[in-house]
Protein backbone atom coordinates (compact mmCIF):
# COMPACT_ATOMS: atom_id res chain seq x y z
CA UNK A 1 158.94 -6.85 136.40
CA UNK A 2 157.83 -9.99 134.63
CA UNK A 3 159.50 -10.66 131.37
CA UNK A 4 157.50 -9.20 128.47
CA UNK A 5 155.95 -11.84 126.34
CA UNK A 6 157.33 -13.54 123.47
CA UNK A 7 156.85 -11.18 120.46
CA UNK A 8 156.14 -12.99 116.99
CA UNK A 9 156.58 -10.94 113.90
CA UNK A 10 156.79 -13.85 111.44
CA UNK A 11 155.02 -17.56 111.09
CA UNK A 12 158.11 -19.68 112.11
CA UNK A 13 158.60 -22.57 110.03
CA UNK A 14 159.42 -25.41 112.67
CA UNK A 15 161.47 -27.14 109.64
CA UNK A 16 163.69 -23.80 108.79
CA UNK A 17 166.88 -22.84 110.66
CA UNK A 18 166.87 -19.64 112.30
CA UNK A 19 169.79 -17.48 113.46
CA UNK A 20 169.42 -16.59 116.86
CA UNK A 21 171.01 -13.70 119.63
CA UNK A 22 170.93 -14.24 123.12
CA UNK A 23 172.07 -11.52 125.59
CA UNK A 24 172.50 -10.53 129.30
CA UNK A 25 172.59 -7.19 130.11
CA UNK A 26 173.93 -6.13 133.44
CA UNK A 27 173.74 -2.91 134.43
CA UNK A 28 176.17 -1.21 137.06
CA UNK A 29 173.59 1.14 138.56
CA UNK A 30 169.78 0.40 139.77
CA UNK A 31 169.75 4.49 138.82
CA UNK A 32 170.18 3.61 135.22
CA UNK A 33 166.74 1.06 134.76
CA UNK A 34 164.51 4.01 133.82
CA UNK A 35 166.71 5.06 131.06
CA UNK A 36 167.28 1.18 130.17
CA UNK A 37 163.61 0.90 130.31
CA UNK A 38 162.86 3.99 127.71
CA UNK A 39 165.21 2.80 125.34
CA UNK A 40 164.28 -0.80 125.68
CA UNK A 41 160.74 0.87 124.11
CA UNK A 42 162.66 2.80 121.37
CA UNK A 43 164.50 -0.52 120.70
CA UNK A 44 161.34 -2.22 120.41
CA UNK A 45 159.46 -0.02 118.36
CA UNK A 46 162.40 -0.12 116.18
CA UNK A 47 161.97 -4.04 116.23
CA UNK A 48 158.24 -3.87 114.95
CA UNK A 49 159.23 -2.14 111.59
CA UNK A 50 162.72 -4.45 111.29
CA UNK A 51 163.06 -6.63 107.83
CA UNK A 52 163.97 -10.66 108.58
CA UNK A 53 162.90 -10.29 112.36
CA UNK A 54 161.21 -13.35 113.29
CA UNK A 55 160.70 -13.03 116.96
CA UNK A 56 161.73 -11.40 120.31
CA UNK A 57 161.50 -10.93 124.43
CA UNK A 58 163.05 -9.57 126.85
CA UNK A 59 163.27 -10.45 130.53
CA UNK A 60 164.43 -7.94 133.33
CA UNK A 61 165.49 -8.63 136.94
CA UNK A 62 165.79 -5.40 138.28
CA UNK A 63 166.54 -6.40 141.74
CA UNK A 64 169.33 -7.62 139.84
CA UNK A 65 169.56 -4.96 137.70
CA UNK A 66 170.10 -7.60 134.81
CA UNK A 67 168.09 -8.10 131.71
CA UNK A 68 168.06 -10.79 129.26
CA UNK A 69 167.13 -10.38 125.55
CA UNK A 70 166.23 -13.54 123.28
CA UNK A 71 165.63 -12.87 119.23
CA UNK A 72 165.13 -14.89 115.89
CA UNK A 73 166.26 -13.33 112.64
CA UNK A 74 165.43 -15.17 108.97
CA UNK A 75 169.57 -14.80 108.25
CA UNK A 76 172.78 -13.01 109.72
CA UNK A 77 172.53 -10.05 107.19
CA UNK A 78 169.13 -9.12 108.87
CA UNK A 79 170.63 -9.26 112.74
CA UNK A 80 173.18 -7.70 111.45
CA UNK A 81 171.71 -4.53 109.68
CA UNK A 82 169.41 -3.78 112.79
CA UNK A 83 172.67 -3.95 114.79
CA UNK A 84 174.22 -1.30 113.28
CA UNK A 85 171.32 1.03 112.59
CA UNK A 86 169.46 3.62 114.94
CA UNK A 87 168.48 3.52 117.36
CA UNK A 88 169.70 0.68 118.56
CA UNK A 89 173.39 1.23 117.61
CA UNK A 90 172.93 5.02 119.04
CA UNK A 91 171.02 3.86 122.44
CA UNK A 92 174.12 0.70 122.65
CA UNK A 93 176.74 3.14 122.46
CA UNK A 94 175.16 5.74 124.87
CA UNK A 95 174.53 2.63 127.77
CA UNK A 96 177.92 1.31 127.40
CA UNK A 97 180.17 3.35 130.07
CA UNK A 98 176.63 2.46 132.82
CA UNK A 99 176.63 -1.27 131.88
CA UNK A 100 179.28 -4.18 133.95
CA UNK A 101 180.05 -6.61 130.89
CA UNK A 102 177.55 -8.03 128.75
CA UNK A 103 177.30 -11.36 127.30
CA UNK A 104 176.08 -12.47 123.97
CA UNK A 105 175.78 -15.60 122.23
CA UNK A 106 174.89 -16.04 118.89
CA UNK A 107 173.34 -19.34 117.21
CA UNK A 108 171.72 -21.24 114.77
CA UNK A 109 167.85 -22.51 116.02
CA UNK A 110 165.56 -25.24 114.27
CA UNK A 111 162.08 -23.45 114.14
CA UNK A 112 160.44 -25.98 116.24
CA UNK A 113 162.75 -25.10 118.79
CA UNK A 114 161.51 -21.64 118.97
CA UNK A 115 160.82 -19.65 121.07
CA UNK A 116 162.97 -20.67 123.85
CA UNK A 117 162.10 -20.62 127.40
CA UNK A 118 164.27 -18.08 129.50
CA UNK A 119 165.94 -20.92 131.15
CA UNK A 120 167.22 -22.38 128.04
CA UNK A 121 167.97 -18.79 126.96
CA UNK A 122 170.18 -17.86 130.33
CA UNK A 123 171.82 -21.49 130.48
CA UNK A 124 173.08 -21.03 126.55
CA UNK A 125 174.56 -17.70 127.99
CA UNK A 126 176.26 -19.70 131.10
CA UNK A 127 179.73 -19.84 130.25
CA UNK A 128 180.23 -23.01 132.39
CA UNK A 129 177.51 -25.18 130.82
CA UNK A 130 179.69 -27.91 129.06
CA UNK A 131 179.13 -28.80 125.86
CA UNK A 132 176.31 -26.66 124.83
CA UNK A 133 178.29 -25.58 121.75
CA UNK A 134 177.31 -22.25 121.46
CA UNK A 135 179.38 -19.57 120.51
CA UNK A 136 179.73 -17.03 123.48
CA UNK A 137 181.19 -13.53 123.36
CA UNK A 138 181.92 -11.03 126.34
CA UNK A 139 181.39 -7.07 125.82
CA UNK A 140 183.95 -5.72 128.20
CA UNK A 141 182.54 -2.47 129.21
């Protein structure tokens, strides 16, 4: 599966800071992509009516059965508030026991830097990239 195109909701202002989410989502079973796949399009319907989005895609290697996500929000409070609200924080919970640990980093993003390319998006993730200084945080599942 190719990764789905970049999404923009919002003109990006190349001379306004963004805060950005990065994440890669490994699953434990290649049984659990169609139900990762569904709620990826529940998650991303609940994307198109989401206040302060700016932007979003979402890459899969299902041979890998690994899937990277890359968004843009206008502020924290907005990434935030989506977090915790439904679907998403229903479909989250439900996917946790099928998922090995996740990894998300969270950062801010010049608009002219955006969107990034999925390189950029999986070496920001890499936990062994020096220097990068982005803030990095494991999801034991």
């Amino acid at each position: 599966m190719p990764a789905l195109p970049w999404v923009e909701r919002h003109a990006i202002d190349p001379d306004h800071d963004y805060i950005a989410m990065a994440s890669k989502l490994p699953l434990k079973r290649h049984r659990t992509i169609p139900r990762f796949l569904r709620d990826t399009l529940r998650i991303r319907r609940q994307l198109a009516e989401t206040p302060g989005l700016v932007g979003y895609g979402l890459n899969a290697q299902l041979l890998r059965k690994t899937f990277w996500t890359f968004s843009v929000w206008q502020d924290q409070a907005s990434l935030d508030a989506f977090a915790a609200s439904d679907p998403h924080r229903h479909i989250t919970g439900r996917l946790a026991p099928h998922m090995h640990p996740s990894r998300f980093a969270f950062f801010a993003i010049p608009g002219g830097d955006v969107p990034l390319t999925w390189h950029e998006v999986t070496v920001r993730l890499d936990p062994a990239t020096p220097s990068s200084g982005v803030p990095i945080h494991d999801e034991g599942r």
